[in-house]
Protein backbone atom coordinates (compact mmCIF):
# COMPACT_ATOMS: atom_id res chain seq x y z
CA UNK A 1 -2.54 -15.85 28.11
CA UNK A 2 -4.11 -19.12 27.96
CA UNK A 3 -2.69 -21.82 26.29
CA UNK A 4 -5.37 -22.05 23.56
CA UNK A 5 -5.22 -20.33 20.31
CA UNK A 6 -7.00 -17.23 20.13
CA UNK A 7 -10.70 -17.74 17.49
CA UNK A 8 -11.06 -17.23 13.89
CA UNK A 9 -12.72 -13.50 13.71
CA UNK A 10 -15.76 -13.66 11.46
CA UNK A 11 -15.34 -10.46 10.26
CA UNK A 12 -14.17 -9.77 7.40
CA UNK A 13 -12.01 -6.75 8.30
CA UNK A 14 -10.14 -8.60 11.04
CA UNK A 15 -9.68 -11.80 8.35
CA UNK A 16 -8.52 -9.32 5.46
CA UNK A 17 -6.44 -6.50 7.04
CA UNK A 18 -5.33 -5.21 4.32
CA UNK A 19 -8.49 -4.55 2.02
CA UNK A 20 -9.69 -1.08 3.83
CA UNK A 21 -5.94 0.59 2.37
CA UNK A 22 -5.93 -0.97 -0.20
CA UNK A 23 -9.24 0.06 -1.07
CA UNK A 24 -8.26 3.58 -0.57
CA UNK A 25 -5.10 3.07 -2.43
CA UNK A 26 -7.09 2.19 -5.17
CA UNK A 27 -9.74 5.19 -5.23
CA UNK A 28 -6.68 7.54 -5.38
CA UNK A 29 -5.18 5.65 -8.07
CA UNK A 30 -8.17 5.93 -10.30
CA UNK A 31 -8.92 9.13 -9.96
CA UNK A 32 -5.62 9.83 -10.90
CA UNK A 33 -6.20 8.19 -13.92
CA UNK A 34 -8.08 11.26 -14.96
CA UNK A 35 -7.43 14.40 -15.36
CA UNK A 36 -5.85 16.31 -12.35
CA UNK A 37 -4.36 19.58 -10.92
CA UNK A 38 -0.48 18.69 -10.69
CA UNK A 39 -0.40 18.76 -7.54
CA UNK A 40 -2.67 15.34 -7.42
CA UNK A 41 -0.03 13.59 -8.46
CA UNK A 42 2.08 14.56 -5.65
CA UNK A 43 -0.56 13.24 -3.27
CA UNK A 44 -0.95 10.22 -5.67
CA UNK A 45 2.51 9.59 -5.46
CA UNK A 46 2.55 9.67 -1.70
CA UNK A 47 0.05 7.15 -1.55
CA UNK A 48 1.08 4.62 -3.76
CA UNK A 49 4.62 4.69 -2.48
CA UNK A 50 3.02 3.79 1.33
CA UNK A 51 0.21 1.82 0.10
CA UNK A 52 3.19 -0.60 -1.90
CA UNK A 53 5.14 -0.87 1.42
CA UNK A 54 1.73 -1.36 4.05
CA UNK A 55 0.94 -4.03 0.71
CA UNK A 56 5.03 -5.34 1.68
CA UNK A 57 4.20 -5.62 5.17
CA UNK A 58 1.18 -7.33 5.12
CA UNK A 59 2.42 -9.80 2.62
CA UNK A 60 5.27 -10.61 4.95
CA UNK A 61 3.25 -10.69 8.01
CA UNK A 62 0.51 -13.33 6.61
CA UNK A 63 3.46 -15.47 4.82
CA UNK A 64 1.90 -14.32 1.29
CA UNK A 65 5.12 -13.54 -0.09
CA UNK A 66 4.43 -13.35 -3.79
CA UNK A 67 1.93 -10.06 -3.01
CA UNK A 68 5.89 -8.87 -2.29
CA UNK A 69 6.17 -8.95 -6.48
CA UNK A 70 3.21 -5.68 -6.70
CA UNK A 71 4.13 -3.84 -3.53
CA UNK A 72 7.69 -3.33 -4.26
CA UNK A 73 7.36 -2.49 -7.95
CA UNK A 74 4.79 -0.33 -7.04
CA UNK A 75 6.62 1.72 -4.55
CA UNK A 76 9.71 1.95 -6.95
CA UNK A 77 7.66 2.93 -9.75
CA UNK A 78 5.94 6.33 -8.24
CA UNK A 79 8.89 7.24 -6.51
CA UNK A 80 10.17 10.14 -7.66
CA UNK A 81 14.17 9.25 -6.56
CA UNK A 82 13.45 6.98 -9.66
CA UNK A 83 13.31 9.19 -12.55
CA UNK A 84 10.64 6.80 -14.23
CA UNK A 85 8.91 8.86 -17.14
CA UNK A 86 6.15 7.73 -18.54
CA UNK A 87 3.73 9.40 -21.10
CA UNK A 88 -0.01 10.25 -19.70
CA UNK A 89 -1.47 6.93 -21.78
CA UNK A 90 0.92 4.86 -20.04
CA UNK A 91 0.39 6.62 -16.23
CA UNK A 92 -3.13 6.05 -17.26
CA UNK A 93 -2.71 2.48 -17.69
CA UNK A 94 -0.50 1.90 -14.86
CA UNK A 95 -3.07 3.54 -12.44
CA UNK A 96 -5.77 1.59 -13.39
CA UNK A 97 -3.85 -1.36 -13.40
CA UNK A 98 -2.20 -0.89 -9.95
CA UNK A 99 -5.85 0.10 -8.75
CA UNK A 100 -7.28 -3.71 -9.66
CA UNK A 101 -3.92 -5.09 -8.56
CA UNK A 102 -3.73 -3.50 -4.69
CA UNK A 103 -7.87 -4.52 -4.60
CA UNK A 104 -7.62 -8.01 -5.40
CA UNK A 105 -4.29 -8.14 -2.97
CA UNK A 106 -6.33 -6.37 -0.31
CA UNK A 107 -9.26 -9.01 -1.13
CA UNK A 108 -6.29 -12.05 -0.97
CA UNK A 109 -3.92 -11.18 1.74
CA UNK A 110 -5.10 -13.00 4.79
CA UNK A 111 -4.38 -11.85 8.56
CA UNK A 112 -1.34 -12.86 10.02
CA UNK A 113 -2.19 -16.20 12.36
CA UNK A 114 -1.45 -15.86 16.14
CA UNK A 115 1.73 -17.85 16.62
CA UNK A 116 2.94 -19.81 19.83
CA UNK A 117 5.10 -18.02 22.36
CA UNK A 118 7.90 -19.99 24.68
CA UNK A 119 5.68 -19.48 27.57
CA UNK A 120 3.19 -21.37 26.26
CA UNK A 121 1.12 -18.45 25.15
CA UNK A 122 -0.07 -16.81 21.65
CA UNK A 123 1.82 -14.00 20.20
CA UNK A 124 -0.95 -11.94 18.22
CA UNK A 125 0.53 -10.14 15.23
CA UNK A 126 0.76 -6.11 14.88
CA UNK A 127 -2.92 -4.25 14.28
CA UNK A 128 -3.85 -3.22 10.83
CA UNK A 129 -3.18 0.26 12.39
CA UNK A 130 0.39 0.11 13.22
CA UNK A 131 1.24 -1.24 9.67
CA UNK A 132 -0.32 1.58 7.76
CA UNK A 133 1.68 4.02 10.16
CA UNK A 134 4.76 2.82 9.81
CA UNK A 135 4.10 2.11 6.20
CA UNK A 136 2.65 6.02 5.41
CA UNK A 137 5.69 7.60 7.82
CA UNK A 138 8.34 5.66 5.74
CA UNK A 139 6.47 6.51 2.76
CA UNK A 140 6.27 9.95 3.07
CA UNK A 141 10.44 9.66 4.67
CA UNK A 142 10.82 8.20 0.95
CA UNK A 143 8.70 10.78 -0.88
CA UNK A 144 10.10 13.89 0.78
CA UNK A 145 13.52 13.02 0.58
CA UNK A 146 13.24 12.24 -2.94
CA UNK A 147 11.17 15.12 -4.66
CA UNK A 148 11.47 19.18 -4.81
CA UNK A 149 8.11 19.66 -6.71
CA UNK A 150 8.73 22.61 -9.30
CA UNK A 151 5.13 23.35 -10.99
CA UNK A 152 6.59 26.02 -13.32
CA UNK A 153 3.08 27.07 -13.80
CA UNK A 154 1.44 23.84 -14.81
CA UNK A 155 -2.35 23.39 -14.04
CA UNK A 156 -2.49 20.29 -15.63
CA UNK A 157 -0.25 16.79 -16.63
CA UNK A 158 -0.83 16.81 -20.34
């Protein structure tokens, strides 16, 4: 490794890691603000419990700590180990809310910069990729630990 920092990427992907999940994050959410088989809201939950904890880990990884203030929230909030019951307005509201919340993080949470090494090298931080794995497997760790889905013949959330 030479002893010179590695360049600025131009593009916008490699400067803003986190906006592709986020993005997607953000699609589920909305269309869970409509109206949705049940079992949506499983998947929805799923996703917004990893999407808070990839939004966790890329806040700590770029220094952005106060992103720290959404992801966690988020990831308590849809958990189902929390027992948080809302009424469909309000799950409404929150959805659309988290969606514009995890885009504008995605849009604000910079890369993580390369940092020196002891051996007078750069240290690159972890790919986009390996945060959203770790961040889905402990999400979905969370998630099925946490909920025993019982439909009891509901098509819909009213």
């Amino acid at each position: 490794m030479s002893a010179e920092a590695p360049a600025d990427s131009t593009n916008y992907l490699d400067r803003r890691p986190a906006f592709v999940p986020m993005l997607f994050v953000a699609i589920v959410a909305l269309i869970g603000a409509g109206q949705m088989p049940i079992e949506y809201y499983d998947f929805l939950r799923a996703v917004m419990i990893s999407g808070g904890l990839l939004l966790v880990a890329h806040a700590i990884a770029s220094g952005k700590y106060g992103w720290i203030a959404l992801g966690l929230p988020m990831s308590i909030i849809w958990s189902p180990g929390s027992q948080i019951s809302f009424d469909r307005p309000v799950w409404q509201l929150l959805d659309i809310a988290a969606a514009i919340a995890v885009l504008v993080a995605g849009t604000m949470i910079p890369a993580a910069k390369p940092k020196p090494d002891p051996d007078g090298g750069w240290t690159l931080p972890w790919a986009w990729w390996k945060f959203a794995g770790v961040a889905v497997l402990v999400g979905l760790f969370l998630y099925g630990g946490l909920t025993q889905p019982d439909y009891s013949g509901l098509d819909y959330i009213d």
